[in-house]
Protein backbone atom coordinates (compact mmCIF):
# COMPACT_ATOMS: atom_id res chain seq x y z
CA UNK A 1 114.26 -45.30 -123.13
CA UNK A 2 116.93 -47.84 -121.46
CA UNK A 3 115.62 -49.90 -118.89
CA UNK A 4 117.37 -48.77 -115.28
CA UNK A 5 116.70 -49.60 -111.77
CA UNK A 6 118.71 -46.90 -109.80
CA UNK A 7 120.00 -43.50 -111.09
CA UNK A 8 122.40 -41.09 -108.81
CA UNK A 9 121.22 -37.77 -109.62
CA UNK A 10 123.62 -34.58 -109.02
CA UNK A 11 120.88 -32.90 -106.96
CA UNK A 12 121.40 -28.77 -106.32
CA UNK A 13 117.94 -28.70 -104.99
CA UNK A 14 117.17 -25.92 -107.45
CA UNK A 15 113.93 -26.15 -109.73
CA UNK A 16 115.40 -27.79 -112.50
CA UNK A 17 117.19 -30.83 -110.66
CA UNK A 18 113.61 -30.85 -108.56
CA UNK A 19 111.42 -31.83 -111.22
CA UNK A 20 114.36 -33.76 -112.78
CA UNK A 21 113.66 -36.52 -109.82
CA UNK A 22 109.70 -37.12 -110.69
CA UNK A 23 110.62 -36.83 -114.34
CA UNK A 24 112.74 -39.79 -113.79
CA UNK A 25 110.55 -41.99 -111.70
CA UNK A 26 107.92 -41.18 -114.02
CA UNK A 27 109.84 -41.60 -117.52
CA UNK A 28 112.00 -44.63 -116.39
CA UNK A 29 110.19 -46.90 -113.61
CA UNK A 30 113.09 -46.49 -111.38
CA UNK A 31 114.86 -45.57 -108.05
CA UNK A 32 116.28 -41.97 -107.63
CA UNK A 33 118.84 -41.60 -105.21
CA UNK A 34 119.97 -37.64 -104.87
CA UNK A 35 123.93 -36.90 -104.68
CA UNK A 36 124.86 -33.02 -102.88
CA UNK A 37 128.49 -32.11 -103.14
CA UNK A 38 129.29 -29.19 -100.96
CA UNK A 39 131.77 -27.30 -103.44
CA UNK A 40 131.40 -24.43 -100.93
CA UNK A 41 128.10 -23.08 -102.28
CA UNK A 42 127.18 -21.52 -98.99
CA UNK A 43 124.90 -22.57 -96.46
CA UNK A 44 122.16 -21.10 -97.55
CA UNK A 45 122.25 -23.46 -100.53
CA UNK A 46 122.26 -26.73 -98.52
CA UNK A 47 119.48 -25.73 -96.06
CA UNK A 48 117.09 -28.03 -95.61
CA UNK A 49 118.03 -29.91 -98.91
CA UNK A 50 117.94 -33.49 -97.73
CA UNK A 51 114.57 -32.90 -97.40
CA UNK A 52 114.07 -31.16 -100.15
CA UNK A 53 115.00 -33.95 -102.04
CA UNK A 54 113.32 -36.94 -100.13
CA UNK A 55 110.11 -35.08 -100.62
CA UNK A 56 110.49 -34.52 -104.35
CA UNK A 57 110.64 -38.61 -104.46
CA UNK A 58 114.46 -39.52 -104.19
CA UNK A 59 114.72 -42.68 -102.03
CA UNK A 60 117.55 -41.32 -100.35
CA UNK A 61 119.74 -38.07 -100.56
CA UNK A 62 123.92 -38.25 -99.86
CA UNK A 63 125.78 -35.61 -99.08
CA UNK A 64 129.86 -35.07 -99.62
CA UNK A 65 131.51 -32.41 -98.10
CA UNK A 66 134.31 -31.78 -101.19
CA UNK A 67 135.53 -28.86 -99.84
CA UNK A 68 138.48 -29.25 -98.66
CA UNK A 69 139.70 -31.98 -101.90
CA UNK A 70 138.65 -29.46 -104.48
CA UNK A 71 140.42 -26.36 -103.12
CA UNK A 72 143.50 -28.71 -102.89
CA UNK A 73 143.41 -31.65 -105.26
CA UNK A 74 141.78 -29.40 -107.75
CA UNK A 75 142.37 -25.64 -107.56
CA UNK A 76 145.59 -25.37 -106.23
CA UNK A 77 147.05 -27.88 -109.30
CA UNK A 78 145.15 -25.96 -111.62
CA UNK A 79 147.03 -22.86 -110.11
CA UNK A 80 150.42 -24.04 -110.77
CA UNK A 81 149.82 -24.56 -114.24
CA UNK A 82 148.54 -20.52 -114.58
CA UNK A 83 145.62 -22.12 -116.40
CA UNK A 84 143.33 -19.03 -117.56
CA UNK A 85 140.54 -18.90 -120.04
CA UNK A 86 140.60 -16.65 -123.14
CA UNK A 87 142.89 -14.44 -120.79
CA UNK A 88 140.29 -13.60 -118.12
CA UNK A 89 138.36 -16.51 -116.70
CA UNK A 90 139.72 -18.45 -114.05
CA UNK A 91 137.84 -21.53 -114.57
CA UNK A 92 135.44 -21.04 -111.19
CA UNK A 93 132.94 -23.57 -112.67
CA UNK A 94 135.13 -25.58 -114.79
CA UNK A 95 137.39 -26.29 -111.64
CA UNK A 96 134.40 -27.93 -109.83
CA UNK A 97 133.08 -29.83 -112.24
CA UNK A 98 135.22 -33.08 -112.43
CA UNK A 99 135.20 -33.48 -108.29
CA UNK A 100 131.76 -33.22 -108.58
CA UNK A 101 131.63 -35.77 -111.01
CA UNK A 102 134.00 -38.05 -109.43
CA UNK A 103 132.27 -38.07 -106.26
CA UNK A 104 128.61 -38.69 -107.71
CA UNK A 105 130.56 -41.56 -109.53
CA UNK A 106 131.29 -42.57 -106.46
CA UNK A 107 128.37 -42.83 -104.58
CA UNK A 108 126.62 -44.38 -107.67
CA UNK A 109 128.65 -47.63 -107.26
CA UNK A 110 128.86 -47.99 -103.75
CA UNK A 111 124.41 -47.76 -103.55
CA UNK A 112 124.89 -50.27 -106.89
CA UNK A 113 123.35 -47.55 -109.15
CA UNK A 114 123.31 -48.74 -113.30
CA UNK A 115 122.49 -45.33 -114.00
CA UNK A 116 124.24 -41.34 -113.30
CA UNK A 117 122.05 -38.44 -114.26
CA UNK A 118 122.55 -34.20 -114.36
CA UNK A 119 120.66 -31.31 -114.84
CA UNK A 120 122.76 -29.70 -117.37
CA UNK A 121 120.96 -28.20 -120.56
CA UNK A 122 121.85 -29.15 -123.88
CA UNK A 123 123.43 -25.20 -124.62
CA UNK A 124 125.97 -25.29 -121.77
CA UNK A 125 130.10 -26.72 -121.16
CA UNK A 126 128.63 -28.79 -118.11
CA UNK A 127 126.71 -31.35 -119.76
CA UNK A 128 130.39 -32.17 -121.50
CA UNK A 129 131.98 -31.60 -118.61
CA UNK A 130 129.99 -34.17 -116.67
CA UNK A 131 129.63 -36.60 -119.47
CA UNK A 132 133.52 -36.81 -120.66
CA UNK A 133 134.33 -37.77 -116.46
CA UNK A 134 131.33 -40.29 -116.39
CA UNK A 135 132.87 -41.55 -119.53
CA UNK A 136 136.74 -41.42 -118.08
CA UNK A 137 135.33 -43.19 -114.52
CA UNK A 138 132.17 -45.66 -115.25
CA UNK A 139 131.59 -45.81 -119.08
CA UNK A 140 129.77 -49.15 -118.00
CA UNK A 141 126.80 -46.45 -116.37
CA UNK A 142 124.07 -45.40 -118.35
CA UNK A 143 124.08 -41.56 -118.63
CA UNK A 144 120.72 -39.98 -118.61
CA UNK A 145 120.38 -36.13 -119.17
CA UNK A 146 116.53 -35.13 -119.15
CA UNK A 147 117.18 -31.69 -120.43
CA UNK A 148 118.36 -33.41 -123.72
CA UNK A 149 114.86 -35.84 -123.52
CA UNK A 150 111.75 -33.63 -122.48
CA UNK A 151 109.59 -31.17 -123.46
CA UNK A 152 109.70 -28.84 -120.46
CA UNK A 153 111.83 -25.92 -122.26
CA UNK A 154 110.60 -23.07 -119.50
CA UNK A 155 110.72 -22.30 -115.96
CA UNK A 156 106.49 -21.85 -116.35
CA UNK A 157 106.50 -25.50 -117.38
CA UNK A 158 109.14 -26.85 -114.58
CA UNK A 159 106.53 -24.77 -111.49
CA UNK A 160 103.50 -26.05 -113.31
CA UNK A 161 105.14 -29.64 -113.50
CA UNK A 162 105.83 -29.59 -109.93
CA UNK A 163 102.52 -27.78 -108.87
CA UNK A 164 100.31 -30.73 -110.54
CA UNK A 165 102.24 -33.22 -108.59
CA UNK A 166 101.44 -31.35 -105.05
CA UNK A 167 105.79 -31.30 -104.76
CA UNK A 168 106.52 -27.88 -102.76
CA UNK A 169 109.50 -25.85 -104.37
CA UNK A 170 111.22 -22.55 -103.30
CA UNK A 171 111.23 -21.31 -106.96
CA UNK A 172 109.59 -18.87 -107.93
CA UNK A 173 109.06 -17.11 -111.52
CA UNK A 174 110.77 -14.13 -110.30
CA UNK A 175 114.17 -15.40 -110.59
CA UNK A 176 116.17 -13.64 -113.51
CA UNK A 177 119.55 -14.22 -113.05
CA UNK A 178 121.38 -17.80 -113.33
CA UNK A 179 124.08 -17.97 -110.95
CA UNK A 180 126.50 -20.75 -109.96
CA UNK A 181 128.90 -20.94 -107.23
CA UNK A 182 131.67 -22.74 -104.88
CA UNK A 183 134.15 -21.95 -102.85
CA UNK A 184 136.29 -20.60 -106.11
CA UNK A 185 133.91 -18.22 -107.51
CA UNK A 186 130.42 -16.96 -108.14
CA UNK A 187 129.15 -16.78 -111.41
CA UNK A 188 126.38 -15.00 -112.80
CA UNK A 189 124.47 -15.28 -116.08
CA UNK A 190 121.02 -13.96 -117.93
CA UNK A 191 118.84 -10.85 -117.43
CA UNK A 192 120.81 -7.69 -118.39
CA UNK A 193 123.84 -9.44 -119.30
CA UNK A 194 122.05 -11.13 -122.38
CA UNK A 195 122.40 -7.92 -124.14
CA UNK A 196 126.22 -7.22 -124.40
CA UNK A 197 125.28 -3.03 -125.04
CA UNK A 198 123.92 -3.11 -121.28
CA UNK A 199 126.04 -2.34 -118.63
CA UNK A 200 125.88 -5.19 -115.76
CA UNK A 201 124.27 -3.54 -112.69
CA UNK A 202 124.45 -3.93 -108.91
CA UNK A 203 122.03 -7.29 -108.80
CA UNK A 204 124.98 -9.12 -111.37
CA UNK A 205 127.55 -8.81 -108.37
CA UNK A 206 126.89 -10.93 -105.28
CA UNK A 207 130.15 -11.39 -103.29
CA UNK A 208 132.08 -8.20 -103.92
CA UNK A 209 132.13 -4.52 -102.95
CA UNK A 210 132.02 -2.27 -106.26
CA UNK A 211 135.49 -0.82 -106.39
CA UNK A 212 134.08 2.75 -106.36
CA UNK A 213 132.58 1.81 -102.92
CA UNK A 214 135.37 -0.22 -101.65
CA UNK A 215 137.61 1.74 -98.85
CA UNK A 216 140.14 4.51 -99.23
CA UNK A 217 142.63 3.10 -97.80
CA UNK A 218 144.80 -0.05 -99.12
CA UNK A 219 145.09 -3.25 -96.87
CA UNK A 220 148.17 -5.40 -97.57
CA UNK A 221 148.11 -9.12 -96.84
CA UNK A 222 151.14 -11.57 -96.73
CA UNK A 223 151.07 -14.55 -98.90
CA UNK A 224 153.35 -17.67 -97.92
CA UNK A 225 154.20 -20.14 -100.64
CA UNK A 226 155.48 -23.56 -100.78
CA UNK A 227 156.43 -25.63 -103.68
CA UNK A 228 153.51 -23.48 -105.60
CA UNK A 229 150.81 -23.90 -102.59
CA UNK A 230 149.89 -20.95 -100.14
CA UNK A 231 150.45 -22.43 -97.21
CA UNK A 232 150.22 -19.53 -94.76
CA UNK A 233 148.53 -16.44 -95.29
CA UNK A 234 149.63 -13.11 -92.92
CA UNK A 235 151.78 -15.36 -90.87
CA UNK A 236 149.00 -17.96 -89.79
CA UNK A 237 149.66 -21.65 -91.41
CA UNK A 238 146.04 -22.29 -93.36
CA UNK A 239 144.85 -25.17 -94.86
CA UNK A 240 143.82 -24.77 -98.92
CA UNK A 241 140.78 -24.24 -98.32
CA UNK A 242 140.66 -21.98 -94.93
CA UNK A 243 143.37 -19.94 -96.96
CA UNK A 244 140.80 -19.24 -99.45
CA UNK A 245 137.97 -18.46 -97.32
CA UNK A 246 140.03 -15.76 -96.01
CA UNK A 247 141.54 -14.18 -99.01
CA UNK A 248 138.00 -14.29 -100.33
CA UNK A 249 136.83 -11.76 -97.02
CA UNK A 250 139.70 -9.65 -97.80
CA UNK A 251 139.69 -9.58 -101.18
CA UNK A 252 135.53 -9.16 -101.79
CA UNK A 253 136.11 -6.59 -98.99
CA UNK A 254 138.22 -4.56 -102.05
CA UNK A 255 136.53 -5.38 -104.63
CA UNK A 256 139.51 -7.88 -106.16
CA UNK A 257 138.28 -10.40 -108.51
CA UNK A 258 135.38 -8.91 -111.03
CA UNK A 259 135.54 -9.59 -114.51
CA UNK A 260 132.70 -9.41 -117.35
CA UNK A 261 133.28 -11.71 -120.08
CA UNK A 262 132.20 -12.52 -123.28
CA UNK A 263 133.46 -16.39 -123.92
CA UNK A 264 133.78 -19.11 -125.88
CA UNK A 265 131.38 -22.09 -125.15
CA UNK A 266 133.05 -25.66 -126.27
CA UNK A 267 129.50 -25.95 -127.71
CA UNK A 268 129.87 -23.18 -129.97
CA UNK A 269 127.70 -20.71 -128.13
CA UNK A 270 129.14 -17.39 -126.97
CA UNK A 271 128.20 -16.17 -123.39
CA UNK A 272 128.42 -13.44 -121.35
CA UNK A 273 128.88 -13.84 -117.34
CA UNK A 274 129.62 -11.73 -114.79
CA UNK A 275 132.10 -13.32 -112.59
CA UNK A 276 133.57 -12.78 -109.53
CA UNK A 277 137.04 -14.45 -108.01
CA UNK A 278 138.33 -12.70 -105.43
CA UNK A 279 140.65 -14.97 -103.19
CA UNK A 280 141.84 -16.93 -106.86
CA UNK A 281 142.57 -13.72 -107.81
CA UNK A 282 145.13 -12.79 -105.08
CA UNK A 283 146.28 -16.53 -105.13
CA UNK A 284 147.03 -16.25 -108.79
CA UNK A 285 148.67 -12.93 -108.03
CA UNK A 286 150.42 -14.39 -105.46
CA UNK A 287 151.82 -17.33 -107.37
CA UNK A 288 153.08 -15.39 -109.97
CA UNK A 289 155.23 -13.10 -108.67
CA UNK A 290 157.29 -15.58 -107.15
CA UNK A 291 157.61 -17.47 -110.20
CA UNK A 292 159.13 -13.99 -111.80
CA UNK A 293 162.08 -14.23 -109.05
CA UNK A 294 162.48 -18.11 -109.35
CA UNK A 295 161.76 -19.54 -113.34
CA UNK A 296 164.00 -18.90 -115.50
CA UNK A 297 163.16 -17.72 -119.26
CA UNK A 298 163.04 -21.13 -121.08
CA UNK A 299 161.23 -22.60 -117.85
CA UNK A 300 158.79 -19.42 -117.72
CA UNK A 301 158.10 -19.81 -121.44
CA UNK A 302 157.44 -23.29 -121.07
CA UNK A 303 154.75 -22.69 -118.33
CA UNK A 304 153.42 -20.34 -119.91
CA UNK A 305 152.28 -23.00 -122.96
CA UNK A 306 150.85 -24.89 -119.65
CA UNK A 307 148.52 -22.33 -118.66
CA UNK A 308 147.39 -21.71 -122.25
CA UNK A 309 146.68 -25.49 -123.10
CA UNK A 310 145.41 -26.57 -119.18
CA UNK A 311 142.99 -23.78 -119.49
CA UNK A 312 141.19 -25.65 -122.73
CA UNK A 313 141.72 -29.07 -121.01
CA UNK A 314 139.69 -27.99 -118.06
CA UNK A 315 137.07 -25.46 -119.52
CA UNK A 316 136.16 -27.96 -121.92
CA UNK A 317 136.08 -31.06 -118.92
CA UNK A 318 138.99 -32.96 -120.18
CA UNK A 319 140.67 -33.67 -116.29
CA UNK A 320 141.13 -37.06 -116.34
CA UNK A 321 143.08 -37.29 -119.72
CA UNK A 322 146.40 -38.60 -119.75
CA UNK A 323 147.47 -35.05 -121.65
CA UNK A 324 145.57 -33.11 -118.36
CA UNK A 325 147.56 -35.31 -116.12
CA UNK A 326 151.08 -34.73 -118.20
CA UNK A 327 150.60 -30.93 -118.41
CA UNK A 328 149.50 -31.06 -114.45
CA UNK A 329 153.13 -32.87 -113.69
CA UNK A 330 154.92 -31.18 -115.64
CA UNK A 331 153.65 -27.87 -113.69
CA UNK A 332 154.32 -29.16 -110.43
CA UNK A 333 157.97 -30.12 -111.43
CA UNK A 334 158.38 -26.26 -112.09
CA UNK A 335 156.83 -25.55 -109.15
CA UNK A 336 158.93 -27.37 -106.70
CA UNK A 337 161.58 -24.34 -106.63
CA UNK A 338 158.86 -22.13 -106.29
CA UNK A 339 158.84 -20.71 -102.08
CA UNK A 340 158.74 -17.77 -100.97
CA UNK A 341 156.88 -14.80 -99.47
CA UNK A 342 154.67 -11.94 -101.23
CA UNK A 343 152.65 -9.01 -99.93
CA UNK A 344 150.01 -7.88 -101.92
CA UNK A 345 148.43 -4.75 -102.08
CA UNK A 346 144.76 -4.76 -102.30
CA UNK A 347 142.68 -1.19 -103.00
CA UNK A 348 139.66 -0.59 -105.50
CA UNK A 349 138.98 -3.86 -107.18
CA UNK A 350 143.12 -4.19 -107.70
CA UNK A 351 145.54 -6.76 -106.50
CA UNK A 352 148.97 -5.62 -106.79
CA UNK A 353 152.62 -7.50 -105.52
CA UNK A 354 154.21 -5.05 -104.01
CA UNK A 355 157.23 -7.42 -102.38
CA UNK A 356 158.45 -10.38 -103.06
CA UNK A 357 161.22 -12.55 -102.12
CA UNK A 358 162.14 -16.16 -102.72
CA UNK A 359 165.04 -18.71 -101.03
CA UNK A 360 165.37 -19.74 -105.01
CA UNK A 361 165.51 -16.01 -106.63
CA UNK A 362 167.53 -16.05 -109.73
CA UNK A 363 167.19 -11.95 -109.16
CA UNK A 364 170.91 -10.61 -108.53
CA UNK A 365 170.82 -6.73 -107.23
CA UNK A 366 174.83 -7.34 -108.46
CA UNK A 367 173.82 -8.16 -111.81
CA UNK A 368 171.11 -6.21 -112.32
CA UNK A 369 172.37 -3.05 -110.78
CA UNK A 370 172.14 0.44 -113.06
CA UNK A 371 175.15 1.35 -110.96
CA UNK A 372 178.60 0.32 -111.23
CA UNK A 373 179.19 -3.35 -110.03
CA UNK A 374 182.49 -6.12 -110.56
CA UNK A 375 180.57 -9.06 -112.03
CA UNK A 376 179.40 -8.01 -115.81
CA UNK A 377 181.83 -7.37 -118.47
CA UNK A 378 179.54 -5.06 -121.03
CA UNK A 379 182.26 -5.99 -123.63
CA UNK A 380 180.93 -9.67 -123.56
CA UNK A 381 177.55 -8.71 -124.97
CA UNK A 382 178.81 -7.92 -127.79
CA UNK A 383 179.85 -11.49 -129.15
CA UNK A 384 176.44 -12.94 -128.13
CA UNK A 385 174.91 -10.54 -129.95
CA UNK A 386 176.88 -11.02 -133.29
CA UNK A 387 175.96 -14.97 -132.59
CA UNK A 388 172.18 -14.68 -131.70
CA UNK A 389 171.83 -12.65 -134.74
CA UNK A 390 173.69 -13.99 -137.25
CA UNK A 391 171.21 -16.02 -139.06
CA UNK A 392 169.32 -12.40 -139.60
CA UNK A 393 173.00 -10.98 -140.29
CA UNK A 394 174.00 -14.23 -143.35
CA UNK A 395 170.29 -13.98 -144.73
CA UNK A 396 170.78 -9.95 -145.15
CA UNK A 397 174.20 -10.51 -146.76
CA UNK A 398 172.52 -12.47 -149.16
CA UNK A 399 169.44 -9.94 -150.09
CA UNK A 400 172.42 -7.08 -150.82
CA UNK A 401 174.72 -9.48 -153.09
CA UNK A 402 171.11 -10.23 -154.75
């Protein structure tokens, strides 16, 4: 093993990244420091984890509250482009990742760390994800990824490693599901879902009502947007981030944002995850419709590619490539016509537009009108017709003389 003196781990405080920091001590001779981000995992995730990770053996435990960057630096660019996986996922774990990343990165130089370490296991997108920023933002760190090195392959083995070592954990062998979450989404993995004949059941939903149980009646909310950002939401100015703490109440409240999903690992594995999105969802909702009053067809068609080609760039943890950063300006140029207002109807796990209006609407009631109107001669379709088909119309001609 390379010699190093100080590692930044990207500490959860779960079992794995627990045993990860006597592993390391152990397996390399040298200082652990622990790195937290606060993605918007909850509270109940951060609890006591300074501790936690002091009395594991890190030398010291940081803690960055990323919050507020990700929803904004992060999420809301990803937005603009439409970016969504394999035509469901929107990229709740993905999205995190390179902040993450950029912020252990961070903290590793400033403590004068040689080395940046993560608990991702050799099957998963993470351990790519992680790796290709660590790469993009200190390839002169050693990169150290124990689930790649040792022979603990079970969560027996992790308890047991920890037990002989007197280091108190929270874990237990109880836990069957593998779940993952920030302010974005929650995402859930394992037990029942492993089989793709079983239906998922109440314990593989966490944040949402089940439609069937969500209320009768509809609630509406009003969307303000900006230049592609929600920047009010039912007539309150919000910040990124407080305007997706809210739309996640409302929306979980409904049961917007479930989706069970079969996908395509970069590493070649398919999984199955239950998912859950419920303020993105509205958000993405949101966005859309106004960009149906303001883009025209070329311009639509042309962010559509965006969405389909972001959507591999970040899934696959390719953010800080010059091609991520192209396709992420070329989706805010589109987006700087793109204001206006949208209420959305929310009722049994469904998010529907139901108005919409924009300063920038190409949408002409006088043109579009099934009633008589003064500013469309029908008789001039027919010439653009003749032209927009006559390459069919020559290449026919020639079959019949044939």
């Amino acid at each position: 093993m390379s010699k190093v003196n100080k590692v930044v781990l990207a500490y959860s405080g779960g079992l794995d990244t627990s045993a990860i920091i006597p592993w390391l001590k152990e397996n390399y001779d040298c200082e652990v420091v622990a790195f937290v981000a606060d993605v918007g995992q909850g509270e109940a995730e951060l609890e006591g984890i300074e501790e936690k990770a002091l009395a594991s053996g890190a030398s010291a435990c940081y803690i960055a509250d990323l919050k507020e960057e990700m929803v904004k630096d992060y999420i809301y660019p990803s937005l603009k482009t439409g970016a969504v996986y394999e035509g469901k996922y929107l990229l709740g774990t993905s999205m995190a990742r390179p902040i993450i990343a950029k912020a252990q990165v961070e903290c590793a130089l400033e403590v004068g760390a040689d080395a940046l370490c993560h608990g991702c296991t050799g099957k998963g997108n993470d351990q790519v994800r992680f790796e290709s920023a660590y790469a993009a933002l200190a390839p002169q760190l050693t990169v150290i990824a124990p689930w790649r090195e040792w022979d603990l392959r079970s969560r027996e083995a992790l308890l047991d490693y920890l037990a002989e070592r007197q280091i108190p954990t929270t874990a237990t062998l109880e836990k069957i599901y593998s779940r993952d979450a920030n302010a974005w989404h929650i995402s859930t993995e394992g037990g029942v879902l492993e089989d793709t004949w079983n239906q998922s059941n109440e314990l593989c939903w966490v944040w949402t009502k089940d439609p069937e149980d969500a209320p009768n009646t509809p609630e509406q909310v009003s969307v303000q947007i900006e230049k592609g950002e929600i920047v009010a939401v039912d007539g309150k100015a919000m910040s990124p981030y407080e305007a997706l703490v809210y739309l996640n109440e409302k929306g979980a409240e409904h049961g917007v944002g479930r989706i069970d999903i079969v996908e395509n690992r970069l590493v070649g594995i398919k999984s199955r995850g239950c998912y859950e999105t419920p303020g993105g969802t509205i958000m993405m909702e949101a966005l859309r419709a106004v960009e149906q009053l303001v883009l025209d067809k070329d311009s639509f068609e042309f962010r559509e590619s965006i969405a389909l080609k972001a959507s591999h760039l970040i899934y696959d943890g390719r953010w800080f490539t010059p091609l991520c950063r192209s396709l992420l300006a070329a989706a805010n140029e589109l987006a700087q016509d793109v204001n206006g207002e949208v209420v959305l109807k929310l009722y049994k796990g469904q998010v529907t537009a139901v108005q919409k209006r924009s300063p920038n609407s190409l949408y002409s009631e006088e043109f579009a009108t099934f009633g008589e109107d003064e500013v469309y001669d029908h008789s001039h379709a027919g010439g653009f017709i003749r032209l927009y088909s006559l390459a069919s119309r020559i290449r026919a001609l020639n079959e019949q003389k044939k």
